[in-house]
N, C-alpha and C. Protein backbone atom coordinates (compact mmCIF):
# COMPACT_ATOMS: atom_id res chain seq x y z
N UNK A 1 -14.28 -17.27 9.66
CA UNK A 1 -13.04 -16.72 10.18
C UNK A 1 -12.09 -17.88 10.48
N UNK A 2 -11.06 -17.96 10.04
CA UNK A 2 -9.80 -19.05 10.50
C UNK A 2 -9.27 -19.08 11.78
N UNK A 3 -8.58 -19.94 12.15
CA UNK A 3 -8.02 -19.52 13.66
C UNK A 3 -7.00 -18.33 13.66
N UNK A 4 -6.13 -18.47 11.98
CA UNK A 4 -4.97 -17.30 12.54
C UNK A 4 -5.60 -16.08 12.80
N UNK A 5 -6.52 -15.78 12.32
CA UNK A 5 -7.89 -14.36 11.99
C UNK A 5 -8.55 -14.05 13.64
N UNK A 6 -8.75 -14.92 14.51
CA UNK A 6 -9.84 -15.23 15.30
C UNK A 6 -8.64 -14.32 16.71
N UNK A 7 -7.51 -14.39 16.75
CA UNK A 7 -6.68 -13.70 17.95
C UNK A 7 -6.33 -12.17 17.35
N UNK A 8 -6.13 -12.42 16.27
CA UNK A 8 -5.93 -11.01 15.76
C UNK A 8 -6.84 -9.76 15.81
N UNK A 9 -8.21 -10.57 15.51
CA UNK A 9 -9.60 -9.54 15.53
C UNK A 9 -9.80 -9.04 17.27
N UNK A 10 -9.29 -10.08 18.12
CA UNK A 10 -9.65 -10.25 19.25
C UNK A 10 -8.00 -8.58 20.13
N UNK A 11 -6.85 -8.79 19.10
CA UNK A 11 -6.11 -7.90 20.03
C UNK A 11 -6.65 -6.75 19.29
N UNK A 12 -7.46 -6.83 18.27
CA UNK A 12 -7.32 -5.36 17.51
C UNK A 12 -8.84 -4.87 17.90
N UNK A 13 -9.49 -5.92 18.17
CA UNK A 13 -11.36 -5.18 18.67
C UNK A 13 -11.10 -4.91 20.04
N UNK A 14 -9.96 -3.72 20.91
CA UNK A 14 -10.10 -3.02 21.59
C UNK A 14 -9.93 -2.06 21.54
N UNK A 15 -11.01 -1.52 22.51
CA UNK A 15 -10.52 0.46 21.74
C UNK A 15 -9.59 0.74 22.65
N UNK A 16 -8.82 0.56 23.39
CA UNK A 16 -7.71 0.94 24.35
C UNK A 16 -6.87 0.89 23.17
N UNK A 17 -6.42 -0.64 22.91
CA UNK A 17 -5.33 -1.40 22.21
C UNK A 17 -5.19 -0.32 20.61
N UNK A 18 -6.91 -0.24 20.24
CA UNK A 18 -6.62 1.19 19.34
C UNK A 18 -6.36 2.36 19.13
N UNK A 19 -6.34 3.29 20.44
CA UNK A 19 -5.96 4.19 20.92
C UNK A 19 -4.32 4.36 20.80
N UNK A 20 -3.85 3.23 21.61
CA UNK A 20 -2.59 3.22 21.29
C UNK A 20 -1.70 3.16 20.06
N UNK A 21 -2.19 2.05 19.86
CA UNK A 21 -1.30 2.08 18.07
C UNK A 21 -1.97 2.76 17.58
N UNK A 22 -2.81 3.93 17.40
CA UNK A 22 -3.12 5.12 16.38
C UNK A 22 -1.77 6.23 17.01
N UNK A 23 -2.43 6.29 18.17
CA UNK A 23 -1.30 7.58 19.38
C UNK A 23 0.46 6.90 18.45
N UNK A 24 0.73 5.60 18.30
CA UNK A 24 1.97 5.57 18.03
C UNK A 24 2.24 5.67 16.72
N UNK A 25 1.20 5.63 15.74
CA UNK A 25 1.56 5.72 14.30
C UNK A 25 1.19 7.22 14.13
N UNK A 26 0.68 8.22 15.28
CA UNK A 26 0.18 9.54 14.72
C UNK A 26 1.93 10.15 14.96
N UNK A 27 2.55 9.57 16.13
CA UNK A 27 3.41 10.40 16.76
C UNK A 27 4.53 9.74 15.61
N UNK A 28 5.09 9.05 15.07
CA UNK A 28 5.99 9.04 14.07
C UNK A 28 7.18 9.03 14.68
N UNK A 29 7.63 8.56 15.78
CA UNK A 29 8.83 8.70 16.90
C UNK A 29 7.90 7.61 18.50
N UNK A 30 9.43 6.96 18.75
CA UNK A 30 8.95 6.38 20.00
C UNK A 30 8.64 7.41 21.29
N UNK A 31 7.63 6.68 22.02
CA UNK A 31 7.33 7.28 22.83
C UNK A 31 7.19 6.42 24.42
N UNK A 32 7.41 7.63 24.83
CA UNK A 32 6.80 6.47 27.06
C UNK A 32 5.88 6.37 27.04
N UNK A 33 5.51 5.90 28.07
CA UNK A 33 4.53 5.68 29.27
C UNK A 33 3.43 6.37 29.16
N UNK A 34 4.11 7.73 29.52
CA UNK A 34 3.78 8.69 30.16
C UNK A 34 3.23 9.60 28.95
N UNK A 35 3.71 9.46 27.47
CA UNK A 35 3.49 10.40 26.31
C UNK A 35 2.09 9.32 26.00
N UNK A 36 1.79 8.10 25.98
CA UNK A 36 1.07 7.59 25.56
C UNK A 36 -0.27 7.94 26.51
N UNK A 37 0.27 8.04 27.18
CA UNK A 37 -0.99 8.19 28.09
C UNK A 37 -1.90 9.86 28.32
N UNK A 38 -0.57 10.36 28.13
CA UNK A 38 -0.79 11.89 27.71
C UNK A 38 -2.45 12.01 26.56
N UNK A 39 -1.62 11.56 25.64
CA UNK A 39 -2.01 11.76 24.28
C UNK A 39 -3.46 10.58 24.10
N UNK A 40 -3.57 9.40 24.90
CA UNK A 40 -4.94 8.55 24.82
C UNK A 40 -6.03 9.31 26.19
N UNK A 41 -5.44 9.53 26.89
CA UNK A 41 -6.02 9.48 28.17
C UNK A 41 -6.36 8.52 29.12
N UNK A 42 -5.92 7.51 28.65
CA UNK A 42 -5.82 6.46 29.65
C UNK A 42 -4.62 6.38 30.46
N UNK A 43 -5.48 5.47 31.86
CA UNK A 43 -4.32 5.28 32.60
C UNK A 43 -3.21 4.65 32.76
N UNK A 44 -1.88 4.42 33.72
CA UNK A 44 -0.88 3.73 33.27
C UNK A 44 -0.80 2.81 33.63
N UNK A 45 -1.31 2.12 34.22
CA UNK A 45 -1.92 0.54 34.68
C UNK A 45 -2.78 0.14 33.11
N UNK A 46 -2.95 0.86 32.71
CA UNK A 46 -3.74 0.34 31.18
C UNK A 46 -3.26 0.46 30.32
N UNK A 47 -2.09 1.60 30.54
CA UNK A 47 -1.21 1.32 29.23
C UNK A 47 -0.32 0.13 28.94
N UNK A 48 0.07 -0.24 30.05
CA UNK A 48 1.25 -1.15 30.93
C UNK A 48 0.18 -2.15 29.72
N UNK A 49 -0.35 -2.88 30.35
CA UNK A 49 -1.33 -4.29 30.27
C UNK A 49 -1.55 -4.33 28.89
N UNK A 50 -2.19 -3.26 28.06
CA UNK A 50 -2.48 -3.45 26.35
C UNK A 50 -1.17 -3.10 25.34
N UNK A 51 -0.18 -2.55 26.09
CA UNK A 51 0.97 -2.74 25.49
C UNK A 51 1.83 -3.53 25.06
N UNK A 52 1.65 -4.46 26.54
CA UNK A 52 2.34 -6.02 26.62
C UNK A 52 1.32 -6.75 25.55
N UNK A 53 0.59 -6.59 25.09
CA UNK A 53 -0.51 -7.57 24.75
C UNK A 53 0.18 -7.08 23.15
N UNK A 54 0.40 -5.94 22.79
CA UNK A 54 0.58 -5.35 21.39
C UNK A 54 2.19 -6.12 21.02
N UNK A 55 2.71 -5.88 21.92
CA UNK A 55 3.99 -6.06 21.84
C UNK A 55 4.12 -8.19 21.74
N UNK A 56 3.65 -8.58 22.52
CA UNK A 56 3.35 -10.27 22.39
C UNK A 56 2.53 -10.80 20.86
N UNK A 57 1.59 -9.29 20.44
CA UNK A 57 1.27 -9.45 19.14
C UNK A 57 2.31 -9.26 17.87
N UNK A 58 3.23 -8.21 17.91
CA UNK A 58 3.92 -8.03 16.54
C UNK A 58 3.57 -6.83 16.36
N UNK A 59 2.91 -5.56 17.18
CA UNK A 59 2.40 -4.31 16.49
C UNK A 59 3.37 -4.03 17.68
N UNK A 60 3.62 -3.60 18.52
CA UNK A 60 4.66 -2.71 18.69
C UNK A 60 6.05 -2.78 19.40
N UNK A 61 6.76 -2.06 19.75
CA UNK A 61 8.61 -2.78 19.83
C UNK A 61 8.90 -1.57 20.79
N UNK A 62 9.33 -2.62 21.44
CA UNK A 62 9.89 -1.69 22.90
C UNK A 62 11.18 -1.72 22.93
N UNK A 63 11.66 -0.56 23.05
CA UNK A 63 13.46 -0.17 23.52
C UNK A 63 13.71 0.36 24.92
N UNK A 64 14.67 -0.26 25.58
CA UNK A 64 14.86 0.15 26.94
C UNK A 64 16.08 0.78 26.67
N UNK A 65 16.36 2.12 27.52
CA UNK A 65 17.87 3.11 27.65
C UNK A 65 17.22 3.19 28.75
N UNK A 66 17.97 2.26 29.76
CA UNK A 66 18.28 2.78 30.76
C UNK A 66 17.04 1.90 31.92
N UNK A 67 16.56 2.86 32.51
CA UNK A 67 15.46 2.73 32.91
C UNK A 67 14.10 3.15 32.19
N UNK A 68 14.32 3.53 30.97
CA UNK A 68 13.33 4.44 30.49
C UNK A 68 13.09 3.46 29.11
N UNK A 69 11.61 2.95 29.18
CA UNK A 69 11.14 2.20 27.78
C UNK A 69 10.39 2.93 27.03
N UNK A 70 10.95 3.06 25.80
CA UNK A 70 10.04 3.69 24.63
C UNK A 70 9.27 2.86 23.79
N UNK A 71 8.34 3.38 23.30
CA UNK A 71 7.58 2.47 22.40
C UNK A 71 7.46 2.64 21.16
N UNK A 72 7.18 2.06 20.03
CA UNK A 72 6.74 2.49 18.89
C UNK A 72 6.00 1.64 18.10
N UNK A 73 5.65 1.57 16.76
CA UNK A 73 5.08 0.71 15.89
C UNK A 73 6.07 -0.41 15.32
N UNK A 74 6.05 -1.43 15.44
CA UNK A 74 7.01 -2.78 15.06
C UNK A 74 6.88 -2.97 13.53
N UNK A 75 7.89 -2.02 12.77
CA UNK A 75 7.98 -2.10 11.94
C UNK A 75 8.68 -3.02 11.21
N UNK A 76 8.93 -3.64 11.46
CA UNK A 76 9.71 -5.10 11.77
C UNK A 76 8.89 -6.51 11.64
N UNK A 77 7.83 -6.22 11.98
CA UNK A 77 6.55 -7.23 11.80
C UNK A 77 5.84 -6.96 11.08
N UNK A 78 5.31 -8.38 10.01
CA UNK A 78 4.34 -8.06 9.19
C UNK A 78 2.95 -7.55 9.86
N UNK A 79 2.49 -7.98 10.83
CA UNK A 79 1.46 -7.37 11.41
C UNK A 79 1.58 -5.69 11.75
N UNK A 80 2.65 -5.35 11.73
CA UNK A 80 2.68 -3.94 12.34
C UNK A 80 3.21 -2.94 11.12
N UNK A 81 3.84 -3.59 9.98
CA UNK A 81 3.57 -2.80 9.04
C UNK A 81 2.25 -3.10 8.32
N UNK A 82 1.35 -3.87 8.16
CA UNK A 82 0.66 -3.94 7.32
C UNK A 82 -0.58 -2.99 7.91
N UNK A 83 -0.45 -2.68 9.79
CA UNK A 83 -1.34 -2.14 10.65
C UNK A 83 -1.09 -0.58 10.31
N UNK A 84 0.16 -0.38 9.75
CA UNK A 84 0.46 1.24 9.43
C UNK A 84 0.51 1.67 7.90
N UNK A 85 0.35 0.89 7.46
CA UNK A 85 -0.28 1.45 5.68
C UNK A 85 -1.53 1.38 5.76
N UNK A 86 -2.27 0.75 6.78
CA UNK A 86 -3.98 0.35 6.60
C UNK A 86 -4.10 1.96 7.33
N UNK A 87 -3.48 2.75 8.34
CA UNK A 87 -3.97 3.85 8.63
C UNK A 87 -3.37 4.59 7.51
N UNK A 88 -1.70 4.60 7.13
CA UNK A 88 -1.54 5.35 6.41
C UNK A 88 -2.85 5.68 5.53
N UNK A 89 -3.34 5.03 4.70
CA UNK A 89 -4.34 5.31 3.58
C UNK A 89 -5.46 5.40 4.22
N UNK A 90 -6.16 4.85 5.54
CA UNK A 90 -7.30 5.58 5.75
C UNK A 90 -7.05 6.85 6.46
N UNK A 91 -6.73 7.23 7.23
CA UNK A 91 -6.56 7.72 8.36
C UNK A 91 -6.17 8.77 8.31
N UNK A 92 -4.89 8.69 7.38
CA UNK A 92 -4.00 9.84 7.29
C UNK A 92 -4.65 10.92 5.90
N UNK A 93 -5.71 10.47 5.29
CA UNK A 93 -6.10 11.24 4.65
C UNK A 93 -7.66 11.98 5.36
N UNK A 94 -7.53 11.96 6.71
CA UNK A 94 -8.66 12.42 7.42
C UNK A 94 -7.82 13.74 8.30
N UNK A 95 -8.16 15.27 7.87
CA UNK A 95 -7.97 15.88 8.63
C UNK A 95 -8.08 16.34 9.74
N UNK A 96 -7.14 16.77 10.50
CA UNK A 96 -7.21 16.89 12.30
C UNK A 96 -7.81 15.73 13.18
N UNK A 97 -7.62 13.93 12.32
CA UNK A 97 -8.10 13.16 13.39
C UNK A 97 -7.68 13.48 14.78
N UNK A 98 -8.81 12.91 15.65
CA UNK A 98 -8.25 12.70 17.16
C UNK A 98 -8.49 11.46 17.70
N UNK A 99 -7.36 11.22 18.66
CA UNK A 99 -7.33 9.59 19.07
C UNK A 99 -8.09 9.51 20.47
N UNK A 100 -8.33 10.54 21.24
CA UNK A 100 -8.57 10.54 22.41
C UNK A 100 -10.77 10.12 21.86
N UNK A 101 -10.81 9.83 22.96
CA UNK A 101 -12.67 9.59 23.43
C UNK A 101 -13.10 8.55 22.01
């Protein structure tokens, strides 16, 4: 494994951190806090923490209106598109996945 390989395996071998960016590539529109957490079941002290970590990675992009931050997939980054064609083609050809448990 190389070093660039060795942080990447490390933000993506969590299942929180996977929960989320599945929850944001299932939902196809930014989302809160509060929708992410909906939809993983985790809490928002945990969303907070693996978000920042996604977002310091290149997988996802935060917009603030207002007081209110949305999230989505950083399509904008090679890491975060290359993270949403790898589900596109697995993932999305699996019916009724679920992201939760």
């Amino acid at each position: 494994m190389s070093l660039h390989e060795e942080p990447l395996v490390n933000l993506l071998g969590n299942k929180s951190r996977l929960r989320i960016l599945i929850t944001l590539w299932k939902s196809r529109e930014e989302l809160t806090v509060y929708r992410i957490c909906k939809s993983t079941g985790l809490k928002r002290s945990v969303v907070y923490r693996h978000v920042r970590v996604l977002i310091d990675g290149g997988f996802v992009e935060r917009k603030r209106y207002g007081e209110i931050f949305l999230f989505t997939l950083n399509l904008k980054s090679s890491y975060g598109r290359a993270f949403k064609e790898f589900l596109d083609k697995t993932l999305g050809k699996v019916d009724g996945f679920d992201v939760e448990g």
